[in-house]
C-alpha atoms as a PDB file:
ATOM      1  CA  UNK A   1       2.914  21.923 -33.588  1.00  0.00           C
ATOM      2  CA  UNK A   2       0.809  19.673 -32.075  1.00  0.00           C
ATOM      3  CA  UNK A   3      -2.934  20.837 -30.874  1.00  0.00           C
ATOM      4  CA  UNK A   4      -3.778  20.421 -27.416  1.00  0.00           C
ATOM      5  CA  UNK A   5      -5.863  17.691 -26.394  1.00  0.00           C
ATOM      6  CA  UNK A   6      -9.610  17.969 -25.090  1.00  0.00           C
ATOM      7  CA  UNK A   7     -11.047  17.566 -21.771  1.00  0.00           C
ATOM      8  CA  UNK A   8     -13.899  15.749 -22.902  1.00  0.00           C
ATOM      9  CA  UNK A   9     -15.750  13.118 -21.088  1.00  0.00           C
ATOM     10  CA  UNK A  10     -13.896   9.890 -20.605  1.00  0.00           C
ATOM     11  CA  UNK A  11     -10.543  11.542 -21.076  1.00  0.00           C
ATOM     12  CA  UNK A  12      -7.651  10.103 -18.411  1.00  0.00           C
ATOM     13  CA  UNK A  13      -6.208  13.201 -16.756  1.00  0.00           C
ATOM     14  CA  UNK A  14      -3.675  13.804 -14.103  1.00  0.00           C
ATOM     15  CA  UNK A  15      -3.675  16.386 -11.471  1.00  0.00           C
ATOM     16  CA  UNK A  16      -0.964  19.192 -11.889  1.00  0.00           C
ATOM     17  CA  UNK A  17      -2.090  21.565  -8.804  1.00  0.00           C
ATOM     18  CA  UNK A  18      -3.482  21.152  -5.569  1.00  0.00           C
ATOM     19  CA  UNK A  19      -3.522  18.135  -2.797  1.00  0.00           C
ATOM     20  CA  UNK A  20      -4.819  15.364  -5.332  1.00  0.00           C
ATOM     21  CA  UNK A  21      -1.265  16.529  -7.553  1.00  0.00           C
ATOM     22  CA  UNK A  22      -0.125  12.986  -9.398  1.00  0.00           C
ATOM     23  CA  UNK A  23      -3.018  11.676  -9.106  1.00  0.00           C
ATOM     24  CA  UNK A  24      -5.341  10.393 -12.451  1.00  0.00           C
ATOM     25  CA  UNK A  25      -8.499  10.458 -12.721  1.00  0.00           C
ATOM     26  CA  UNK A  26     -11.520  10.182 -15.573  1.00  0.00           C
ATOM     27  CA  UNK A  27     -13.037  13.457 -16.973  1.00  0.00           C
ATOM     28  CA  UNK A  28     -17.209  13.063 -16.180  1.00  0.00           C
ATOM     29  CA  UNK A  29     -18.499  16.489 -17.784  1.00  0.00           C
ATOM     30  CA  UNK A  30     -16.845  19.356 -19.458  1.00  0.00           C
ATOM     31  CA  UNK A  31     -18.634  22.294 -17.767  1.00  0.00           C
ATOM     32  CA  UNK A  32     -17.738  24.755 -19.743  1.00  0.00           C
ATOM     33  CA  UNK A  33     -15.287  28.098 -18.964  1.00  0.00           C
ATOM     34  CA  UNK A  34     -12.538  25.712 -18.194  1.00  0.00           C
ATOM     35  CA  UNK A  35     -13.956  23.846 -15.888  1.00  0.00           C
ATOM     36  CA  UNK A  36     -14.797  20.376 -15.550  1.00  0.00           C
ATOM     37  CA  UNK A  37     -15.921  17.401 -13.313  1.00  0.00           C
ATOM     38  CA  UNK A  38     -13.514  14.135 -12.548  1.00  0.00           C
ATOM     39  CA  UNK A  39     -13.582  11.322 -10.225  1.00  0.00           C
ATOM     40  CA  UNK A  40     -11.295   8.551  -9.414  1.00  0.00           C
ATOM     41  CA  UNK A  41     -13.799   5.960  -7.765  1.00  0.00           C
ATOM     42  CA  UNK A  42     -11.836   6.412  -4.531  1.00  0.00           C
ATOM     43  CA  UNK A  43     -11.091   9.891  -3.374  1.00  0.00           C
ATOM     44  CA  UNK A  44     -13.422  11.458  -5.885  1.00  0.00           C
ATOM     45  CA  UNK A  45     -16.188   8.948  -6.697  1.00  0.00           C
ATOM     46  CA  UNK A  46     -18.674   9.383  -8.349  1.00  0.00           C
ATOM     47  CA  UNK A  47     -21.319  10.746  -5.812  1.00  0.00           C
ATOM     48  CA  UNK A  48     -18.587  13.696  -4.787  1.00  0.00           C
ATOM     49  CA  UNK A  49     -16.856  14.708  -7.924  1.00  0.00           C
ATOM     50  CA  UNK A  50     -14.658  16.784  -8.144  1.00  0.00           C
ATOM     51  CA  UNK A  51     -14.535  20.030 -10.157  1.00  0.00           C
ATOM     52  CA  UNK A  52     -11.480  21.917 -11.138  1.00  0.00           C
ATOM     53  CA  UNK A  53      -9.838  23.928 -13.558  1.00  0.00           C
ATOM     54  CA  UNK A  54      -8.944  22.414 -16.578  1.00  0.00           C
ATOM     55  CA  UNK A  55      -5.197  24.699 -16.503  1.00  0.00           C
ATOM     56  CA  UNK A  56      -4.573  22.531 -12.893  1.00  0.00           C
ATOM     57  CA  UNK A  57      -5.007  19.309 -15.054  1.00  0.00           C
ATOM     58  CA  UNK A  58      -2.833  17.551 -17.906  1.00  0.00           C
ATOM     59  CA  UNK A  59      -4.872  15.889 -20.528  1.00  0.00           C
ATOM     60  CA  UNK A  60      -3.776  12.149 -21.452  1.00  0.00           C
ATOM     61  CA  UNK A  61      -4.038  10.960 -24.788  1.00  0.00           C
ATOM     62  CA  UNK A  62      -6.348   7.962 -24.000  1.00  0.00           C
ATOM     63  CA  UNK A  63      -9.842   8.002 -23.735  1.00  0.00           C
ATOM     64  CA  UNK A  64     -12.312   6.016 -22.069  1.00  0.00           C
ATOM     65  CA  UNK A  65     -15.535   5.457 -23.674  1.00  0.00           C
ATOM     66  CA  UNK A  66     -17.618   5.349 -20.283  1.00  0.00           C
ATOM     67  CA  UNK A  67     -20.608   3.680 -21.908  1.00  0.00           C
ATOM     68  CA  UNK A  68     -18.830   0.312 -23.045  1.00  0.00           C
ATOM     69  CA  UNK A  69     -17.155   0.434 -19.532  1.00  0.00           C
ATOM     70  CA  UNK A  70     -20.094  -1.736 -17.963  1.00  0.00           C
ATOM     71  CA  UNK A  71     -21.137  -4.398 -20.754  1.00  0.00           C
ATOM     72  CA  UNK A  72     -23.498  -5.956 -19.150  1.00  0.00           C
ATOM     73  CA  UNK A  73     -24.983  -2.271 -18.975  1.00  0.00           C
ATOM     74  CA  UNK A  74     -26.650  -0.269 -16.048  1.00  0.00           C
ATOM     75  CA  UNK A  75     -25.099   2.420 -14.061  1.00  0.00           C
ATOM     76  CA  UNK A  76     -21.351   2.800 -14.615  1.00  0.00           C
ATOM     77  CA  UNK A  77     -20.044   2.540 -11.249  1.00  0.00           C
ATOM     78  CA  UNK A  78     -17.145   3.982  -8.828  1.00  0.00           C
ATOM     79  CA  UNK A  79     -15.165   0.262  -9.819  1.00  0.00           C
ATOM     80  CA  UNK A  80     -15.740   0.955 -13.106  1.00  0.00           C
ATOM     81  CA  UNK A  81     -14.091   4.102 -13.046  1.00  0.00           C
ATOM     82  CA  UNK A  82     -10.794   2.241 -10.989  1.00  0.00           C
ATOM     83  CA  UNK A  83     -10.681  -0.502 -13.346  1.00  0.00           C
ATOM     84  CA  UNK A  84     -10.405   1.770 -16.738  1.00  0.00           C
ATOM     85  CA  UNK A  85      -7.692   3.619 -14.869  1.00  0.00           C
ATOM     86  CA  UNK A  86      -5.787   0.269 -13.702  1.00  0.00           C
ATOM     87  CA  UNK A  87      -6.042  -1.085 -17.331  1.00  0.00           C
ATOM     88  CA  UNK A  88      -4.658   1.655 -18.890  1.00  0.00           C
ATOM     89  CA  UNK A  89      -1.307   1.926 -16.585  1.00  0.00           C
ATOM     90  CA  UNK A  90      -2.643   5.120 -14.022  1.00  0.00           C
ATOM     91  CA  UNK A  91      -2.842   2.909 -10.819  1.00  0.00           C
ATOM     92  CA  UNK A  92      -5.232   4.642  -7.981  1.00  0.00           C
ATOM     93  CA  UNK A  93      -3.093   4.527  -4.801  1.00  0.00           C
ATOM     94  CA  UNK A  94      -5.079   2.394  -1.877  1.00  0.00           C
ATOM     95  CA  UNK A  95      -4.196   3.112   1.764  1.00  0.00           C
ATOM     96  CA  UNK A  96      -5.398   0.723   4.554  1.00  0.00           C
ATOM     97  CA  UNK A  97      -7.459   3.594   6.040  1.00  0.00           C
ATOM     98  CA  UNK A  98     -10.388   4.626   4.530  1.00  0.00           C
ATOM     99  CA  UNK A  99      -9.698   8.553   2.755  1.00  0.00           C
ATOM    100  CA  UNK A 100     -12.475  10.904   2.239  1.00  0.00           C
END
């Protein structure tokens, strides 16, 4: 049997519960107690992230290494975060009106 995979940070995660259900999005801390932080650059960026239970989320087997994200270095950024979802198949759904 195959063990479960870890919500560590940079791990791609989708939504199971809740009004953001479907939607990916990059783990940014594991808090502890089953509970961690994500953000999607767009709903959830980076300056509001989100918390939430790790049992409302299904772990993805890729992994984002958030500090080669930005190679010319600095601050990753809410783009950043868009882009590494984008390039690894979890599009972020864009509405004309602006959602927050």
């Amino acid at each position: 049997m195959m063990e479960p995979l870890s919500f560590e940070k940079g791990r791609v995660v989708i939504s199971t519960q809740g009004r953001d259900k479907g939607r990916p999005f990059l783990v940014l801390e594991n808090l502890g107690k089953d509970l961690v932080t994500i953000a999607d650059g767009l709903v959830h960026p980076l300056e509001r992230p989100k918390k939430k239970k790790t049992r409302h989320l299904h772990a993805k087997p890729i992994m984002v290494n958030l500090n080669t994200v930005r190679p010319e270095g600095g601050q990753i950024q809410n783009s950043d975060i868009r882009r590494s979802l984008e390039q690894n198949g979890f599009a972020v759904e864009r509405s004309l009106c602006k959602e927050g």
